[in-house]
N, C-alpha and C. Protein backbone atom coordinates (compact mmCIF):
# COMPACT_ATOMS: atom_id res chain seq x y z
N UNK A 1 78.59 -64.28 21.88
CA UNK A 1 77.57 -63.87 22.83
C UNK A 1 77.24 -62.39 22.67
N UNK A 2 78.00 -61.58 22.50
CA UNK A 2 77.72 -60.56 22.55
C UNK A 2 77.24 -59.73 20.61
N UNK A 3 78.10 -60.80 19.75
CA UNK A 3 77.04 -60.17 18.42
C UNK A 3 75.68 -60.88 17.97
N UNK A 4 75.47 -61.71 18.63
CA UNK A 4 74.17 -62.06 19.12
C UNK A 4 73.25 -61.74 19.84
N UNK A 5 73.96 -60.98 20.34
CA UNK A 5 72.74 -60.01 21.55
C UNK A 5 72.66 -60.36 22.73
N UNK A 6 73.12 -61.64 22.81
CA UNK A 6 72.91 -62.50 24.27
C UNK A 6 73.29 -61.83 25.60
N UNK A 7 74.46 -61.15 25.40
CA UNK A 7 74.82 -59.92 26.31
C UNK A 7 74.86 -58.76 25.55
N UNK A 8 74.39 -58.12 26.18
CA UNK A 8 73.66 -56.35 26.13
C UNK A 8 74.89 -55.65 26.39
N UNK A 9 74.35 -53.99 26.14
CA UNK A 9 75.28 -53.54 26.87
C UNK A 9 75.38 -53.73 28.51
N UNK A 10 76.50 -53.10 29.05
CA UNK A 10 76.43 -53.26 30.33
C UNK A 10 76.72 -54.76 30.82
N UNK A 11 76.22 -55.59 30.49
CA UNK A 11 76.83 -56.97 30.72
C UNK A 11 77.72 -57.31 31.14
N UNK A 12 78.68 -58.18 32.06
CA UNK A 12 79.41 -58.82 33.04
C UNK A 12 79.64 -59.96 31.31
N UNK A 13 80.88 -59.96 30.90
CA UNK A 13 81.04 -60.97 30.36
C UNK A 13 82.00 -61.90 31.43
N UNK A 14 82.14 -63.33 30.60
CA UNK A 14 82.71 -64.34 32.26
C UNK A 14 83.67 -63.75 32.43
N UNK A 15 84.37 -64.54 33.50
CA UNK A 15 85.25 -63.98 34.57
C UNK A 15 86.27 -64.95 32.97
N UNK A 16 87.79 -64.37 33.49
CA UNK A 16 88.53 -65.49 32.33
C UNK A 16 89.16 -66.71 32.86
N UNK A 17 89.10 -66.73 34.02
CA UNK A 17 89.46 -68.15 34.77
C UNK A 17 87.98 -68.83 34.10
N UNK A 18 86.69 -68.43 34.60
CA UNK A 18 85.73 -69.14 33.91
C UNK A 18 85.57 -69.97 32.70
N UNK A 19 85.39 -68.62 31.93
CA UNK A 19 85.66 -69.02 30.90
C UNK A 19 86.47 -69.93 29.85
N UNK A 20 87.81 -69.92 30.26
CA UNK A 20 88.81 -70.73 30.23
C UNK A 20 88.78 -72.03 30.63
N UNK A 21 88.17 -71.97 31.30
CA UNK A 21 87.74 -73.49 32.38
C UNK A 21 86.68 -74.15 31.18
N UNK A 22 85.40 -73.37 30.39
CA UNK A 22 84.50 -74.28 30.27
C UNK A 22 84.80 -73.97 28.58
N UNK A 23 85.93 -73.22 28.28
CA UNK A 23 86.14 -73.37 27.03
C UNK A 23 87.39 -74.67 26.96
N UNK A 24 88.34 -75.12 27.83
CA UNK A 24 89.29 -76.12 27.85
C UNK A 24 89.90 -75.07 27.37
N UNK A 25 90.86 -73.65 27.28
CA UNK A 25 92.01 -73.03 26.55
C UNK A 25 92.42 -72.54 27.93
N UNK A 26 93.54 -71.83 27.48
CA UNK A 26 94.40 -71.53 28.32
C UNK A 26 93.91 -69.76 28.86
N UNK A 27 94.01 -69.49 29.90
CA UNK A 27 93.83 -68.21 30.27
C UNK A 27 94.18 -67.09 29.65
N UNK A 28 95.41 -67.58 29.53
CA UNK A 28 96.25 -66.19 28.50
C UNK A 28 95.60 -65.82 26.99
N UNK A 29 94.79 -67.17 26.21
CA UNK A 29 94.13 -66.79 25.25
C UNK A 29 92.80 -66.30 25.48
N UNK A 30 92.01 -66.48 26.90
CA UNK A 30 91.01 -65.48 26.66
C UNK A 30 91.43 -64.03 27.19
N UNK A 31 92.42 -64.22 28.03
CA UNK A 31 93.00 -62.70 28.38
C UNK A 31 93.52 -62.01 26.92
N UNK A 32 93.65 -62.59 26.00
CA UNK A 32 94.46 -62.07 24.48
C UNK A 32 93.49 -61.79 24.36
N UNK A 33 92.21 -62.24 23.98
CA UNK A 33 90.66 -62.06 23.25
C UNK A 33 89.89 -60.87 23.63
N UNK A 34 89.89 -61.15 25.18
CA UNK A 34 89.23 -59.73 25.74
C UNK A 34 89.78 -58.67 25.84
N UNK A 35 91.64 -58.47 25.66
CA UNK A 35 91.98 -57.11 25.26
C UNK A 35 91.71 -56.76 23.84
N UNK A 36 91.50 -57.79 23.00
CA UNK A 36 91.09 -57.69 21.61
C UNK A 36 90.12 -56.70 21.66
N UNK A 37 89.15 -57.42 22.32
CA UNK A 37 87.86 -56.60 22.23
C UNK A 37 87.89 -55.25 23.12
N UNK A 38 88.53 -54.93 23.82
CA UNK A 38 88.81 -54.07 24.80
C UNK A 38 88.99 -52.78 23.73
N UNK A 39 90.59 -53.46 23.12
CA UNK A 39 90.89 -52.60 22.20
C UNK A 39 90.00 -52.06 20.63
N UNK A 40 89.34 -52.69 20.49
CA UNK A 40 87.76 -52.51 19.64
C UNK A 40 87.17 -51.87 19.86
N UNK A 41 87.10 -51.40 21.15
CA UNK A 41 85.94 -51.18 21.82
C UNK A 41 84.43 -51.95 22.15
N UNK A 42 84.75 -52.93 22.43
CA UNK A 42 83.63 -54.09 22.02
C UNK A 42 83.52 -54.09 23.92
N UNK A 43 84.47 -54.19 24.51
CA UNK A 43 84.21 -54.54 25.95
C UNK A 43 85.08 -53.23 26.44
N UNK A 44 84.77 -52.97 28.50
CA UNK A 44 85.50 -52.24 28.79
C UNK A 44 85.43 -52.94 30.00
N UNK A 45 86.92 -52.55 30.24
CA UNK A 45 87.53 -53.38 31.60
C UNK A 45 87.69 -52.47 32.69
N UNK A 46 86.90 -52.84 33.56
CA UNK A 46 86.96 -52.46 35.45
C UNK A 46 87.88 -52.81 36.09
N UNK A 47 88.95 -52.68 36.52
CA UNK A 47 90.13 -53.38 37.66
C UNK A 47 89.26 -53.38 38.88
N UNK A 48 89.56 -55.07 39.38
CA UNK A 48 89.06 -55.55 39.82
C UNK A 48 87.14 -55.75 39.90
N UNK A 49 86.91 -55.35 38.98
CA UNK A 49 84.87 -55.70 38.71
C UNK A 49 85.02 -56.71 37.46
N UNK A 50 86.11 -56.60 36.44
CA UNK A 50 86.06 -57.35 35.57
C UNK A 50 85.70 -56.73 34.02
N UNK A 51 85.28 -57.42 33.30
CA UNK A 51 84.79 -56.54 31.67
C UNK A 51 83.26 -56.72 31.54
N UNK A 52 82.72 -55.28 31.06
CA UNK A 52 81.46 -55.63 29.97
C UNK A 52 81.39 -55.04 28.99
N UNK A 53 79.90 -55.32 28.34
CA UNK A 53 79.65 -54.77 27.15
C UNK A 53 79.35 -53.37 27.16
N UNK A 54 80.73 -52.73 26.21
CA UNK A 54 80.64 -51.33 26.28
C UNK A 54 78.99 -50.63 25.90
N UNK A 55 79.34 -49.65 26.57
CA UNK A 55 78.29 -48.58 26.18
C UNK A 55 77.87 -48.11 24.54
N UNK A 56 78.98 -48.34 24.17
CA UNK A 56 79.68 -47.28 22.92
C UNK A 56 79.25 -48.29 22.07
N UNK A 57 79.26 -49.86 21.98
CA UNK A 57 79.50 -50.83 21.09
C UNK A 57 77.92 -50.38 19.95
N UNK A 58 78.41 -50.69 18.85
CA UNK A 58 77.58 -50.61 17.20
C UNK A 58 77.38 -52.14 17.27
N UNK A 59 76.27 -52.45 17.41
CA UNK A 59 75.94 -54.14 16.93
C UNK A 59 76.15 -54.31 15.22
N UNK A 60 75.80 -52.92 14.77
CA UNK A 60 75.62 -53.43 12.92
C UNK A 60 77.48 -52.89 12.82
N UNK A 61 78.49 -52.22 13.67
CA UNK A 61 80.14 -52.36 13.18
C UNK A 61 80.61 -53.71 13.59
N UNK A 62 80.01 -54.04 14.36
CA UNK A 62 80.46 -55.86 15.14
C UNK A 62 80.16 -56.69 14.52
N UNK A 63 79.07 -56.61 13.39
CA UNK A 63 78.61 -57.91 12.48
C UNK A 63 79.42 -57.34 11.33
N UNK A 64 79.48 -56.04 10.82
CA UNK A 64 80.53 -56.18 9.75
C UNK A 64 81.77 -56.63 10.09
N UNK A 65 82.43 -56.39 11.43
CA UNK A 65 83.65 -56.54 11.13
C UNK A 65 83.80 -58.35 11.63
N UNK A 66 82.62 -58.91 11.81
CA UNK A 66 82.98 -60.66 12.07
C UNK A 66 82.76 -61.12 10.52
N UNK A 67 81.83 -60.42 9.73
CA UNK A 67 81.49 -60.56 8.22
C UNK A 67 82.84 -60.89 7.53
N UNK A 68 83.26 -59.45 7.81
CA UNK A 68 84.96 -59.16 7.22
C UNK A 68 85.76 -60.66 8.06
N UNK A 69 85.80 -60.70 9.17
CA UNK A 69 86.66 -61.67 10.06
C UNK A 69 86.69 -62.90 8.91
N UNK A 70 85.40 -63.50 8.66
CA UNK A 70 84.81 -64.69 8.13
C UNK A 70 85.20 -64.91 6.43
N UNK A 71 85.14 -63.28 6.13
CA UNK A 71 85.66 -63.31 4.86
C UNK A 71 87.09 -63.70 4.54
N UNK A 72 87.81 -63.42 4.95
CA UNK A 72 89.32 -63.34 4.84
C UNK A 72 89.27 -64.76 5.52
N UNK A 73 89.07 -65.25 6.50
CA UNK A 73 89.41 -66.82 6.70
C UNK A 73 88.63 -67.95 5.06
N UNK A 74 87.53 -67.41 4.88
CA UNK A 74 87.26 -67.97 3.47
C UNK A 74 88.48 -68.07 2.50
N UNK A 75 88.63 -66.77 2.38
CA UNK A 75 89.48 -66.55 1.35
C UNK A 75 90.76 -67.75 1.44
N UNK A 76 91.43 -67.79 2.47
CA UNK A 76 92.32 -68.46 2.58
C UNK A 76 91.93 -69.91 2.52
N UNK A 77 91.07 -70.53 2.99
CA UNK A 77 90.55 -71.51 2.73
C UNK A 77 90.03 -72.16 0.98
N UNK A 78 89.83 -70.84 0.68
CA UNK A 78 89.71 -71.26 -0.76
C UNK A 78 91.19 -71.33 -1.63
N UNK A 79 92.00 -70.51 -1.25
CA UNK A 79 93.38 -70.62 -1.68
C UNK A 79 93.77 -71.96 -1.28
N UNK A 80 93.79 -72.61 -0.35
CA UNK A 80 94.51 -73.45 0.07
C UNK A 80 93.67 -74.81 -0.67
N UNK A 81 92.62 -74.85 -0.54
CA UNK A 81 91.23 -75.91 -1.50
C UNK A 81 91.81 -76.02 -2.98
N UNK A 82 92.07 -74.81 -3.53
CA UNK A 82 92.86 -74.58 -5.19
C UNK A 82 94.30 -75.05 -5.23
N UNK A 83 94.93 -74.94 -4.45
CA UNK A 83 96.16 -75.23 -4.27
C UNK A 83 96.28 -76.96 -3.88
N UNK A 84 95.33 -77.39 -3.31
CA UNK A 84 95.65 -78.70 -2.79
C UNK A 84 94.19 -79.80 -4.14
N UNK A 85 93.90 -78.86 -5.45
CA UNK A 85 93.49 -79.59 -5.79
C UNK A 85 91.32 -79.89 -5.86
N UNK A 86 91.36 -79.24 -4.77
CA UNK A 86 89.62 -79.37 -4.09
C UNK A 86 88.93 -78.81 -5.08
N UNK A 87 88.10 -79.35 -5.72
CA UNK A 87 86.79 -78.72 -6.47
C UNK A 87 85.94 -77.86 -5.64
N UNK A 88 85.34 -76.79 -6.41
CA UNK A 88 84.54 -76.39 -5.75
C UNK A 88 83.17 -76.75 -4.96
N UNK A 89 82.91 -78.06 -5.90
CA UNK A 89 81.94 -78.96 -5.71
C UNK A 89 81.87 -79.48 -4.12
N UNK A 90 83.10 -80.31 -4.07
CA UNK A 90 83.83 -80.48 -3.34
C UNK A 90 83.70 -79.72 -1.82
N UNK A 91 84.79 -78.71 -1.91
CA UNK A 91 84.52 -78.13 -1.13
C UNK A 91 82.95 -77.39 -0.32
N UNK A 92 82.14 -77.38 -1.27
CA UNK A 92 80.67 -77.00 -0.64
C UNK A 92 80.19 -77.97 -0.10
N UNK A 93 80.55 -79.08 -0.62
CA UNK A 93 80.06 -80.35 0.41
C UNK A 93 80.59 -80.43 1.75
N UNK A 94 81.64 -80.66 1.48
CA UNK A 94 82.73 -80.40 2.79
C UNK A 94 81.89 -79.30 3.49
N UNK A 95 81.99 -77.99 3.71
CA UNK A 95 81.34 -77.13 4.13
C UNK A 95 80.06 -77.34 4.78
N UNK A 96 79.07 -77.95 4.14
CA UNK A 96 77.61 -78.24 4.46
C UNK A 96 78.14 -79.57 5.47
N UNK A 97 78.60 -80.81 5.43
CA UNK A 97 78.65 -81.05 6.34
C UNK A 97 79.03 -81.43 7.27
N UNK A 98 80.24 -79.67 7.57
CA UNK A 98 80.42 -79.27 9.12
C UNK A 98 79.13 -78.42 9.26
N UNK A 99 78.88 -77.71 8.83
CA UNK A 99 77.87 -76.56 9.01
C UNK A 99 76.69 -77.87 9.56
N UNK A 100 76.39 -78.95 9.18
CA UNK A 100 75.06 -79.73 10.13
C UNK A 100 75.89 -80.24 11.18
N UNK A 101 77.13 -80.53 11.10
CA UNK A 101 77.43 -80.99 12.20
C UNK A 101 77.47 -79.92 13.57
N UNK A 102 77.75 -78.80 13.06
CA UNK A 102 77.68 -77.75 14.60
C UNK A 102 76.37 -77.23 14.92
């Protein structure tokens, strides 16, 4: 939501009971997530108002560093595809279709 633009700065991201609720996870992992971002500087947390979108936040450091995020999960995915055998062929299919399925 937020390297999408969908929330701005200043933004109220959800509450984490919310969130938690309409993601089905457990609280403690969006409480892990939003100190993530806390600690990023991606969000800043109010006691008792809750978190938003920092002031400070770089939209073009937030898409590199999900770029980077995305890269390194590739990577491993391709290690593990080579290791278990998967063509590359293969695997791009695979790929394309989850990518129509979401």
């Amino acid at each position: 939501m937020i390297a999408n633009q969908t929330l701005r700065v200043g933004d109220p991201l959800p509450s984490v009971r919310g969130l938690a609720k309409s993601l089905e996870i457990s609280t403690l992992s969006v409480q892990r997530a939003y100190k993530e971002l806390q600690d990023a500087g991606i969000v800043e947390s109010v006691e008792g108002k809750g978190s938003f979108v920092a002031d400070t936040i770089s939209y073009a450091n937030l898409r590199e560093s999900l770029i980077q995020e995305v890269e390194s999960e590739a990577k491993r995915l391709i290690a593990t595809s080579i290791k278990n055998g998967i063509t590359l062929p293969e695997l791009q299919e695979l790929i394309a279709l989850l990518w129509t399925e979401n």
